[in-house]
C-alpha atoms as a PDB file:
ATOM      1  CA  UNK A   1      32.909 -24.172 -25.905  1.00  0.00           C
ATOM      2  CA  UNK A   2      29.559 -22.272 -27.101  1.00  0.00           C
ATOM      3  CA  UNK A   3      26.588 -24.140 -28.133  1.00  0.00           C
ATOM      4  CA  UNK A   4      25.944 -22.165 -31.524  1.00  0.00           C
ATOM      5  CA  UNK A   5      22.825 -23.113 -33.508  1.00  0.00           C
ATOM      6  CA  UNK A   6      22.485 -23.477 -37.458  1.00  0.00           C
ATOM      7  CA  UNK A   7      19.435 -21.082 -37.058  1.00  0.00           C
ATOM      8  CA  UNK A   8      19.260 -17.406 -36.025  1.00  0.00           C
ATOM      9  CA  UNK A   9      16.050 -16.460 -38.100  1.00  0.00           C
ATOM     10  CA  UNK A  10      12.916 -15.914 -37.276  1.00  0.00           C
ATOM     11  CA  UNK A  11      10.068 -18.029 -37.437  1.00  0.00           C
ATOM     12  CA  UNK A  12       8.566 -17.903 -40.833  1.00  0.00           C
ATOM     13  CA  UNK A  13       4.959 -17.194 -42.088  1.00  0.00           C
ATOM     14  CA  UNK A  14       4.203 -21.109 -43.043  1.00  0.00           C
ATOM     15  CA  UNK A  15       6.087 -22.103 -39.138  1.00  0.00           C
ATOM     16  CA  UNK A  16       3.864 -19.743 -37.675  1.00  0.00           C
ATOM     17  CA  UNK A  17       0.784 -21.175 -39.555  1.00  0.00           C
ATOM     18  CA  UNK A  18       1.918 -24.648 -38.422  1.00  0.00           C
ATOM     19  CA  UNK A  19       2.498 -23.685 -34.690  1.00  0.00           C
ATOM     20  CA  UNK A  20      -0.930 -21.904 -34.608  1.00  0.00           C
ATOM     21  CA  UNK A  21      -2.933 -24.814 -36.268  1.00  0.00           C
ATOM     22  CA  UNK A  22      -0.673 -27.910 -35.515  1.00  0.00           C
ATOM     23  CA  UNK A  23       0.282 -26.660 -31.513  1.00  0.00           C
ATOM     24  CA  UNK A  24       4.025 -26.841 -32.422  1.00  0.00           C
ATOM     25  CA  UNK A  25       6.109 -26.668 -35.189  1.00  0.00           C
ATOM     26  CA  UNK A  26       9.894 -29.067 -35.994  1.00  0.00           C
ATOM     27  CA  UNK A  27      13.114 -26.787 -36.671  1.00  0.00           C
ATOM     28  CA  UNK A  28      14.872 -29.292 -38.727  1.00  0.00           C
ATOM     29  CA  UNK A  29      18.989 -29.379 -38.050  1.00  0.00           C
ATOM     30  CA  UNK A  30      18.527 -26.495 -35.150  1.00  0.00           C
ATOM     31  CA  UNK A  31      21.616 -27.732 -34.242  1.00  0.00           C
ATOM     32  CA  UNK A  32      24.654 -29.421 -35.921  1.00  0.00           C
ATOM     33  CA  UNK A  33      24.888 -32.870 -34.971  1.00  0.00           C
ATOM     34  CA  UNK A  34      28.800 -31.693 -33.432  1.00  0.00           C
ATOM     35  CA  UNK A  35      26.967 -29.368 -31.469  1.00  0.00           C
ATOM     36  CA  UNK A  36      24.304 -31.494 -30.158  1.00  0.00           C
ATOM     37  CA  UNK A  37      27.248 -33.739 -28.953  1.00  0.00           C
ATOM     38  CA  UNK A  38      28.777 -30.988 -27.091  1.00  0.00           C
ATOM     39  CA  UNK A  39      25.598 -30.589 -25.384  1.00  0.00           C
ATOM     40  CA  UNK A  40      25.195 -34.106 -24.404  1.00  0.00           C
ATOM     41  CA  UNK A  41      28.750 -34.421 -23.047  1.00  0.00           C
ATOM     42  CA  UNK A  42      27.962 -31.339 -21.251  1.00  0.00           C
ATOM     43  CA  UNK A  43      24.487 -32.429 -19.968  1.00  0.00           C
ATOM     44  CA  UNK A  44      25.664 -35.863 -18.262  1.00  0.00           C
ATOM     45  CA  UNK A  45      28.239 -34.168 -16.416  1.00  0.00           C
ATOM     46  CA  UNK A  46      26.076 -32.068 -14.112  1.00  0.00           C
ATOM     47  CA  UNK A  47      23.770 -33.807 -11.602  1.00  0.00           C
ATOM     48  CA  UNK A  48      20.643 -35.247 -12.007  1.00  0.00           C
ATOM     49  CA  UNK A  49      17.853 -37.436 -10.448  1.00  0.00           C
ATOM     50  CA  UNK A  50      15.446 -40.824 -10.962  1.00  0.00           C
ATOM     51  CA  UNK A  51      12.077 -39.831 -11.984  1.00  0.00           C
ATOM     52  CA  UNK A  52       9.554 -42.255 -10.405  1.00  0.00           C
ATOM     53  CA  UNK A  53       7.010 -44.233 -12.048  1.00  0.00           C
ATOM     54  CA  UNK A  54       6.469 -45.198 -16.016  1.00  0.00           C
ATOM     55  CA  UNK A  55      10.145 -46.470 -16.335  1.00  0.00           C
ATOM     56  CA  UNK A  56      13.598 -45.418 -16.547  1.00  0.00           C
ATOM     57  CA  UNK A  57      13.787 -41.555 -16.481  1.00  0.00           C
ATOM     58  CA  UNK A  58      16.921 -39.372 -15.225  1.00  0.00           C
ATOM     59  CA  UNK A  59      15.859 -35.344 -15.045  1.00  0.00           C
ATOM     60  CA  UNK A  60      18.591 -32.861 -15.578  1.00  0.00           C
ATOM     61  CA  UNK A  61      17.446 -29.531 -13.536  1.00  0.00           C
ATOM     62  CA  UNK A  62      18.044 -26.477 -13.886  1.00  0.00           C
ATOM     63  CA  UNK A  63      20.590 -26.406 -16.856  1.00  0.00           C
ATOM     64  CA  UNK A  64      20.977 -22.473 -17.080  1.00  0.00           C
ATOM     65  CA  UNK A  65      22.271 -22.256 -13.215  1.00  0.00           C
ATOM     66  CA  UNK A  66      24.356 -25.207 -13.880  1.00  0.00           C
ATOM     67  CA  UNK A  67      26.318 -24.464 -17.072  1.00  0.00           C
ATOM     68  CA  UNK A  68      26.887 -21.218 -18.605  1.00  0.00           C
ATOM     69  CA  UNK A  69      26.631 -22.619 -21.977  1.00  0.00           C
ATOM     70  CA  UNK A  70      23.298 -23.697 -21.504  1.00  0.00           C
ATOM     71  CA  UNK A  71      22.382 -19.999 -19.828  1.00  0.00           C
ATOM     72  CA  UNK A  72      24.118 -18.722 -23.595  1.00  0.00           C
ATOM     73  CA  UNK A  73      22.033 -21.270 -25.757  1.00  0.00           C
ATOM     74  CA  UNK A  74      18.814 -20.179 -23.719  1.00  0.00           C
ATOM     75  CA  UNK A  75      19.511 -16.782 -24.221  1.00  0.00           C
ATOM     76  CA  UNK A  76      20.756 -16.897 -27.486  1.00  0.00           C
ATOM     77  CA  UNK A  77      19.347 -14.915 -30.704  1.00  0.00           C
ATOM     78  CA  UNK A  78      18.635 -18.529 -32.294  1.00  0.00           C
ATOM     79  CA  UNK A  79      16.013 -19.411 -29.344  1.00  0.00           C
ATOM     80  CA  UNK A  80      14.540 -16.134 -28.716  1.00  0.00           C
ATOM     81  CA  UNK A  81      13.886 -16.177 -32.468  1.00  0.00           C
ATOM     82  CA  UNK A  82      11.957 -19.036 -31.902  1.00  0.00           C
ATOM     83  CA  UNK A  83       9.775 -17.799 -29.292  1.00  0.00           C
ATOM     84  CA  UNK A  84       9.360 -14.357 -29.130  1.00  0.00           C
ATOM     85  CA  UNK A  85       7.018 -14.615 -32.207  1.00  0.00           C
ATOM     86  CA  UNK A  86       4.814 -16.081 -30.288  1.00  0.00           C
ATOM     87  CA  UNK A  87       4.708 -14.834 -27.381  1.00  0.00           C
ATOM     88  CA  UNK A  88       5.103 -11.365 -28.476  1.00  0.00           C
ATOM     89  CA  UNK A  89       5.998 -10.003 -25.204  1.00  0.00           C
ATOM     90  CA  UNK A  90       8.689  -8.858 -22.794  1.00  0.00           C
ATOM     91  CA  UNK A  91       9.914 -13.066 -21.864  1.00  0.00           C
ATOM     92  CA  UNK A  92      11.487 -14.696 -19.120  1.00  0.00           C
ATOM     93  CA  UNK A  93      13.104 -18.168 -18.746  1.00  0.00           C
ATOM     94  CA  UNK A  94      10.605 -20.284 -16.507  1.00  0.00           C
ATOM     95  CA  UNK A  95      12.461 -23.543 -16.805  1.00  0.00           C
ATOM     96  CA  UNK A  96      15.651 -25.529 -18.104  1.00  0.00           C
ATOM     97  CA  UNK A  97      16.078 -29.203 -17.925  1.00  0.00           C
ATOM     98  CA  UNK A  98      17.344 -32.183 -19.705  1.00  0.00           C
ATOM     99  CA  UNK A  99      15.699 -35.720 -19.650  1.00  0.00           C
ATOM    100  CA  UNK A 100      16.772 -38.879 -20.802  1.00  0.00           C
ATOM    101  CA  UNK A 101      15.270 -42.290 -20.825  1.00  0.00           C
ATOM    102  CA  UNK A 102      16.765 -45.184 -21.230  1.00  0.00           C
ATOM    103  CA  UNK A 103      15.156 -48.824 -21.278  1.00  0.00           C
ATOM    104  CA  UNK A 104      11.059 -48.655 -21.149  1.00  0.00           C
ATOM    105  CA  UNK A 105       9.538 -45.919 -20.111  1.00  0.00           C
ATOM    106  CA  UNK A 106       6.863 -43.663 -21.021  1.00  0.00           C
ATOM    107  CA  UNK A 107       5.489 -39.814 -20.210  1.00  0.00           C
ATOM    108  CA  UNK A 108       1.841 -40.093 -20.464  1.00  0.00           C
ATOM    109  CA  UNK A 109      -0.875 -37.245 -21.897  1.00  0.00           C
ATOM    110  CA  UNK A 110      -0.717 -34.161 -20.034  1.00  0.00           C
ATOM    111  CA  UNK A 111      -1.337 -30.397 -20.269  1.00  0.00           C
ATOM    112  CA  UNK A 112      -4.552 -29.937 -22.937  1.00  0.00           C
ATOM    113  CA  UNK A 113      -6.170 -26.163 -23.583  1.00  0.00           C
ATOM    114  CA  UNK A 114      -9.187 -27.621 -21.772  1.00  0.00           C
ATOM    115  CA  UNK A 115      -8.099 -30.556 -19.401  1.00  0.00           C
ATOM    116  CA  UNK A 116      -8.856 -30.389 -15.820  1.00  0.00           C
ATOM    117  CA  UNK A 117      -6.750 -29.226 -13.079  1.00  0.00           C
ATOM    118  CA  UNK A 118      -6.123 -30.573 -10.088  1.00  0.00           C
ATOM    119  CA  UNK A 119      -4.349 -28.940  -7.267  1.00  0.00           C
ATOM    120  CA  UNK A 120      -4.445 -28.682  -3.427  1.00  0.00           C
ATOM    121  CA  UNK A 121      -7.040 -30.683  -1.439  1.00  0.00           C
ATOM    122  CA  UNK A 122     -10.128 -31.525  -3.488  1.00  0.00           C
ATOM    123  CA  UNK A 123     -10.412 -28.092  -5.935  1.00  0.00           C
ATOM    124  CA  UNK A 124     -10.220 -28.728  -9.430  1.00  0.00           C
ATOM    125  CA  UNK A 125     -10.706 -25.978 -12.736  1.00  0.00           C
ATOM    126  CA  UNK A 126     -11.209 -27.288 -16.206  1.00  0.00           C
ATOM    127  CA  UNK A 127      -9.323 -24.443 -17.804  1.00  0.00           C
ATOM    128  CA  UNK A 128      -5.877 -24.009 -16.675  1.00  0.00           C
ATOM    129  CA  UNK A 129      -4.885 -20.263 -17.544  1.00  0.00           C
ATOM    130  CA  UNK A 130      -1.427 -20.599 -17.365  1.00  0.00           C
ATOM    131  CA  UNK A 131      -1.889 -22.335 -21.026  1.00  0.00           C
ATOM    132  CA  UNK A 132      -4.065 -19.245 -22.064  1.00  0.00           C
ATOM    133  CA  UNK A 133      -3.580 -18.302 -25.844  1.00  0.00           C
ATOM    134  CA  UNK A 134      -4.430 -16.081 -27.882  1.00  0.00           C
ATOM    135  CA  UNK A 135      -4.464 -14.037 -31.783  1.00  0.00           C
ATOM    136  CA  UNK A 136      -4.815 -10.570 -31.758  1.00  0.00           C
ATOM    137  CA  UNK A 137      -3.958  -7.906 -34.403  1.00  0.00           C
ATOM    138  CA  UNK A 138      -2.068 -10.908 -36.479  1.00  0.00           C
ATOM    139  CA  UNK A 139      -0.133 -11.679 -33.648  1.00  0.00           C
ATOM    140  CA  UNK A 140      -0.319 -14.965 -31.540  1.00  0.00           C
ATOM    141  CA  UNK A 141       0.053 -14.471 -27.818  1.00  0.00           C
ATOM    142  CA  UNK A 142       1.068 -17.711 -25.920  1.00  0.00           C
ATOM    143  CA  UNK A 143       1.530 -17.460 -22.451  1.00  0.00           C
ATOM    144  CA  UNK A 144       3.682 -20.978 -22.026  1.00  0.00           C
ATOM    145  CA  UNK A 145       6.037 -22.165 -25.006  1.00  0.00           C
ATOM    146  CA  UNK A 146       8.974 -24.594 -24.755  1.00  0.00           C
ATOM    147  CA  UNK A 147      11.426 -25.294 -27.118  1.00  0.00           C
ATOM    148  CA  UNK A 148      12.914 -29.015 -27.353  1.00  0.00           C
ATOM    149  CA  UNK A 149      16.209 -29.332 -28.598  1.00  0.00           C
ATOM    150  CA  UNK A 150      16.630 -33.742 -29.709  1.00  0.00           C
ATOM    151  CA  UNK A 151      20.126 -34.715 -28.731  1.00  0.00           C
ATOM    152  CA  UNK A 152      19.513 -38.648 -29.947  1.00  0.00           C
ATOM    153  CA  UNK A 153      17.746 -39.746 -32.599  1.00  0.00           C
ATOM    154  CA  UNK A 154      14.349 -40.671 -32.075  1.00  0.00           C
ATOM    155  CA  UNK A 155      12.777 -41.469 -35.218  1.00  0.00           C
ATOM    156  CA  UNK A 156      10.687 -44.856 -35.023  1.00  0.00           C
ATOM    157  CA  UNK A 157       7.498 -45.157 -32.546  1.00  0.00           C
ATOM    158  CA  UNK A 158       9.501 -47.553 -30.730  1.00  0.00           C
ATOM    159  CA  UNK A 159      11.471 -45.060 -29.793  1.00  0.00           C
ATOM    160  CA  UNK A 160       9.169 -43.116 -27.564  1.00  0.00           C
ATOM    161  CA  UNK A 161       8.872 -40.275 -29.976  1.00  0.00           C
ATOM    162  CA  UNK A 162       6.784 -37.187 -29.195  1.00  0.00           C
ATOM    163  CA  UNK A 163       2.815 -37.682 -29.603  1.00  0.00           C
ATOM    164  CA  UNK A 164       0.169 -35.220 -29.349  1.00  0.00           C
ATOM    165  CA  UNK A 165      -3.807 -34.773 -29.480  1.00  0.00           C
ATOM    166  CA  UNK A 166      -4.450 -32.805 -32.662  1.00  0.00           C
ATOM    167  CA  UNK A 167      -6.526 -29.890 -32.046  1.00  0.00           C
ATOM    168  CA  UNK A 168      -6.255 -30.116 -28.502  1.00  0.00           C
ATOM    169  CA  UNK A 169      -4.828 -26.663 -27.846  1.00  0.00           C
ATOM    170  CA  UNK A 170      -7.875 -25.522 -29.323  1.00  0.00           C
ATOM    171  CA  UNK A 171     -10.158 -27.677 -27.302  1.00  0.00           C
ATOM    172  CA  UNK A 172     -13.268 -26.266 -25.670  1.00  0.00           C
ATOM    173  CA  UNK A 173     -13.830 -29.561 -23.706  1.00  0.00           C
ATOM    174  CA  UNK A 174     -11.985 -31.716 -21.871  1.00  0.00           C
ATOM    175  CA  UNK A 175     -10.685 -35.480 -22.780  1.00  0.00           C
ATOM    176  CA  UNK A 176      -9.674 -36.568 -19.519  1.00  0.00           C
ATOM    177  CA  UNK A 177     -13.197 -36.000 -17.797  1.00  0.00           C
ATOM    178  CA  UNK A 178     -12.738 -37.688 -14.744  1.00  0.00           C
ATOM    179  CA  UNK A 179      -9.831 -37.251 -11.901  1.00  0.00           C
ATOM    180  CA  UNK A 180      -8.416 -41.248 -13.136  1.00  0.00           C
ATOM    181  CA  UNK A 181      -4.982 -41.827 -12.130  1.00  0.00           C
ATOM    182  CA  UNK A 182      -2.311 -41.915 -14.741  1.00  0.00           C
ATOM    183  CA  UNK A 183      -2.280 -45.900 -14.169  1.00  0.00           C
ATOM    184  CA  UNK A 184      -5.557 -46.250 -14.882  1.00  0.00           C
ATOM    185  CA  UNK A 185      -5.688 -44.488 -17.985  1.00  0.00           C
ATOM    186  CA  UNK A 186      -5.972 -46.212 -21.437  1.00  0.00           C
ATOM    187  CA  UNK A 187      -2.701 -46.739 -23.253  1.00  0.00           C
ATOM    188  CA  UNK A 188      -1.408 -44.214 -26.076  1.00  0.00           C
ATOM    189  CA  UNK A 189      -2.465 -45.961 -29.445  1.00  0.00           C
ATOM    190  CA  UNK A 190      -4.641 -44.457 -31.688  1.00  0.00           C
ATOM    191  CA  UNK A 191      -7.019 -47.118 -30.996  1.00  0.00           C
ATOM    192  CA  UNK A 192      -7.893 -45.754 -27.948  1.00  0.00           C
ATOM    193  CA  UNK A 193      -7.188 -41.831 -29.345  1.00  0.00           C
ATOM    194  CA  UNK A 194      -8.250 -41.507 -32.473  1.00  0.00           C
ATOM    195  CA  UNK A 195      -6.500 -38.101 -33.317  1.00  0.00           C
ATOM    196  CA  UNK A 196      -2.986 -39.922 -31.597  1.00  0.00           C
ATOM    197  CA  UNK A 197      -0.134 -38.681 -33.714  1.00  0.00           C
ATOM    198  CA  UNK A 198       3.688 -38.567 -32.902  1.00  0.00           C
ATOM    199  CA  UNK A 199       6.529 -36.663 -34.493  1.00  0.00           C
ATOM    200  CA  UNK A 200       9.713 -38.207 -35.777  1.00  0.00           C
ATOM    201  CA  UNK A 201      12.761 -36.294 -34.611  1.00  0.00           C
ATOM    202  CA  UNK A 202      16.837 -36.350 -35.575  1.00  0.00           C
ATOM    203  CA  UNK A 203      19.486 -35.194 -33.541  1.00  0.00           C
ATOM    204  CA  UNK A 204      20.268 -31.391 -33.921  1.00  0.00           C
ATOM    205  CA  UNK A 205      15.566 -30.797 -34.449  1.00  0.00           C
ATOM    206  CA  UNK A 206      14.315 -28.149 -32.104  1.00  0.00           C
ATOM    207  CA  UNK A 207      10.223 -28.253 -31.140  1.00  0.00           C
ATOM    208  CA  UNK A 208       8.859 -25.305 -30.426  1.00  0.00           C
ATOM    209  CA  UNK A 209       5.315 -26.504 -28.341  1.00  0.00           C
ATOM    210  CA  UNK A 210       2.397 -24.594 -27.121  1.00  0.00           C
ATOM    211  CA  UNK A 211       1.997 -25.983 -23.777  1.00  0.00           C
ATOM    212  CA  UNK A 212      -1.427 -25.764 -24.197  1.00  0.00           C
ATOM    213  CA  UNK A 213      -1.398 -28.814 -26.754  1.00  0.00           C
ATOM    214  CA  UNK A 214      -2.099 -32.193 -25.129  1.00  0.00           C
ATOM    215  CA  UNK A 215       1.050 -33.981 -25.504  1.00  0.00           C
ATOM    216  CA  UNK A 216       3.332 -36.430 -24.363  1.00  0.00           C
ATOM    217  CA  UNK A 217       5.956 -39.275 -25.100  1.00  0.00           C
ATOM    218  CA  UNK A 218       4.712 -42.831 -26.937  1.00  0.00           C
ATOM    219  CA  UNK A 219       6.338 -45.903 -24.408  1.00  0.00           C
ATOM    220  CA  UNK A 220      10.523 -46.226 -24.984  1.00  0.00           C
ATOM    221  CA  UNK A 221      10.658 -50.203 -25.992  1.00  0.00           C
ATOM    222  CA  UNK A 222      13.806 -50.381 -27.685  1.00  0.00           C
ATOM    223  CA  UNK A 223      17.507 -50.288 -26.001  1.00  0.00           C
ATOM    224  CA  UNK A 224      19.556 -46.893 -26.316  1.00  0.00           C
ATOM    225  CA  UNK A 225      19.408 -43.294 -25.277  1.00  0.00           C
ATOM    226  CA  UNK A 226      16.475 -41.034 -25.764  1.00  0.00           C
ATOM    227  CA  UNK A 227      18.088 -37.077 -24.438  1.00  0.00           C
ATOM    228  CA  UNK A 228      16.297 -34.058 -25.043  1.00  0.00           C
ATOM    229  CA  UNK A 229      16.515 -30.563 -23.865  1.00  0.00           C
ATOM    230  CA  UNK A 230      13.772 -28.686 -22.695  1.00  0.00           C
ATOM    231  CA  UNK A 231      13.679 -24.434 -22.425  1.00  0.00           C
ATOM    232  CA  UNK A 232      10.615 -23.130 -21.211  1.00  0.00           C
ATOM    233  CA  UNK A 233       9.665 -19.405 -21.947  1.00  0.00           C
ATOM    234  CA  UNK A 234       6.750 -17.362 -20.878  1.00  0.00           C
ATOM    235  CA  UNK A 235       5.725 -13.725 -20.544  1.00  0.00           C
ATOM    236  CA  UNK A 236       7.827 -11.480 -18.054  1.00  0.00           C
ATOM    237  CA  UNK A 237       4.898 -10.857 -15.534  1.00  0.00           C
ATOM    238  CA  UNK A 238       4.473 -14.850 -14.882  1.00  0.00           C
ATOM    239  CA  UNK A 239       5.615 -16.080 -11.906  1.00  0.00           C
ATOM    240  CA  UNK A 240       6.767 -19.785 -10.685  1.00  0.00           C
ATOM    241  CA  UNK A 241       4.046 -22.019 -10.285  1.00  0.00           C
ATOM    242  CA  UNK A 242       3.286 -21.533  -6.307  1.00  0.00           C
ATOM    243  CA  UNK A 243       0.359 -21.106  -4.206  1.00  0.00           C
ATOM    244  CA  UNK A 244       0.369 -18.192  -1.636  1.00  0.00           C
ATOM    245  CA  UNK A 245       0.602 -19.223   1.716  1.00  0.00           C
ATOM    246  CA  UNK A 246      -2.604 -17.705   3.589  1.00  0.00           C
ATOM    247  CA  UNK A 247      -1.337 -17.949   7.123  1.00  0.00           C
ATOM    248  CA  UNK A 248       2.471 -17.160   6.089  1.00  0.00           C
ATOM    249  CA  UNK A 249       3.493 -13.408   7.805  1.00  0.00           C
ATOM    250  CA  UNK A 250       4.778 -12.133   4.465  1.00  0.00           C
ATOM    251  CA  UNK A 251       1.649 -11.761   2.729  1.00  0.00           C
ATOM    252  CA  UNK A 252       1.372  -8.312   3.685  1.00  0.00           C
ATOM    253  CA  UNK A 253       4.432  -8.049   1.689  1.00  0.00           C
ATOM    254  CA  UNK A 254       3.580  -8.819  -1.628  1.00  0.00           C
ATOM    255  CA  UNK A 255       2.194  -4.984  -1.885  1.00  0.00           C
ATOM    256  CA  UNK A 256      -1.100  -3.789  -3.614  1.00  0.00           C
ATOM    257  CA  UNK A 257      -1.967  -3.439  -7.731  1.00  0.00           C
END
């Protein structure tokens, strides 16, 4: 069994365009609908785990480590295609997953060029440079992409389809200006964000995101399977996502730069 894709070419001038102005771009039939079956029969065989809050969520880590068609797909000419122009460095895998939501359920706003972080006790940033992006020499340099491979149809709002903030990989200031809880937030209409939008998807579609783009999943209300596959990408030199431990031993370790 190998998970081949319909695509092996190269992002195009107009994709390009789209991904630098729109904060992704939709691969149309990246993957026959046979093969996007294959990779659903092989996704709910490995093991997985109940996401908490916002509804019925089941996470699928580490795909790659798990199935060796997965590590092919990821690795493949067809997705490397897809990201390396733009990132336009040496890359490295950063994360492989597969979630799928059944029922109602919802993954709120997150991410945003300019929204603020939170992490450890009481420190905050309002730029988060792992999202850092950046044109040079008519090359785009983005320092987190993932690619989204549908394995269900989600094509109606009802269906908890992909939404994003336009422009908001591009944002110099922040939505979210205040540390509110996800709970507390106001819900994802356009109502209440005016530049809401949400992409239709089939089964076989890759997205290729800038993680930099404010972005997230309109609420699940209607009965059925929502499955996607999510590769994450990145330049070589980034690391995992992990603070250094300032009274561990092995920080003399880590060596000098």
């Amino acid at each position: 069994m190998k998970f081949t894709p319909n695509r092996t070419e190269a992002l195009s001038a107009e994709e390009l365009y789209l991904f630098d102005t729109m904060g992704f771009v939709r691969v149309p039939g990246f993957l026959s609908r046979e093969v996007a079956e294959e990779c659903r029969s092989e996704v709910v065989r490995l093991p997985s785990r109940r996401m908490e809050g916002r509804g019925d969520k089941e996470r699928f880590d580490d795909l790659v480590s798990r199935s060796s068609h997965f590590d092919d797909l990821a690795r493949s000419e067809a997705m490397l295609a897809c990201v390396e122009p733009v990132i336009n460095q040496p890359l490295r895998l950063i994360e492989s997953y597969a979630l799928r939501r059944e029922g109602d359920s919802i993954f709120y706003l997150h991410n945003g060029n300019s929204e603020i972080l939170q992490y450890g006790e009481n420190r905050s940033v309002q730029r988060n440079m792992s999202f850092t992006h950046t044109f040079h020499d008519g090359k785009l340099f983005c320092m987190f992409v993932k690619v989204l491979v549908y394995l269900s149809d989600v094509r109606e709002q009802e269906g908890g389809p992909f939404c994003y903030l336009q422009g908001s990989h591009k944002a110099n200031l922040p939505w979210f200006r205040d540390p509110e809880s996800a709970e507390a937030r106001p819900a994802l209409t356009q109502e209440n964000f005016p530049s809401l939008e949400y992409v239709p998807a089939n089964t076989g579609d890759a997205l290729i995101l800038n993680e930099a783009l404010l972005h997230g999943t309109l609420p699940k209300t209607t009965e059925g399977e929502r499955l996607v596959l999510a590769f994450s990408y990145a330049p070589a030199f980034v690391s995992d996502w992990k603070e250094i431990d300032k009274h561990s031993a092995d920080i003399g370790k880590l060596g000098h730069y």
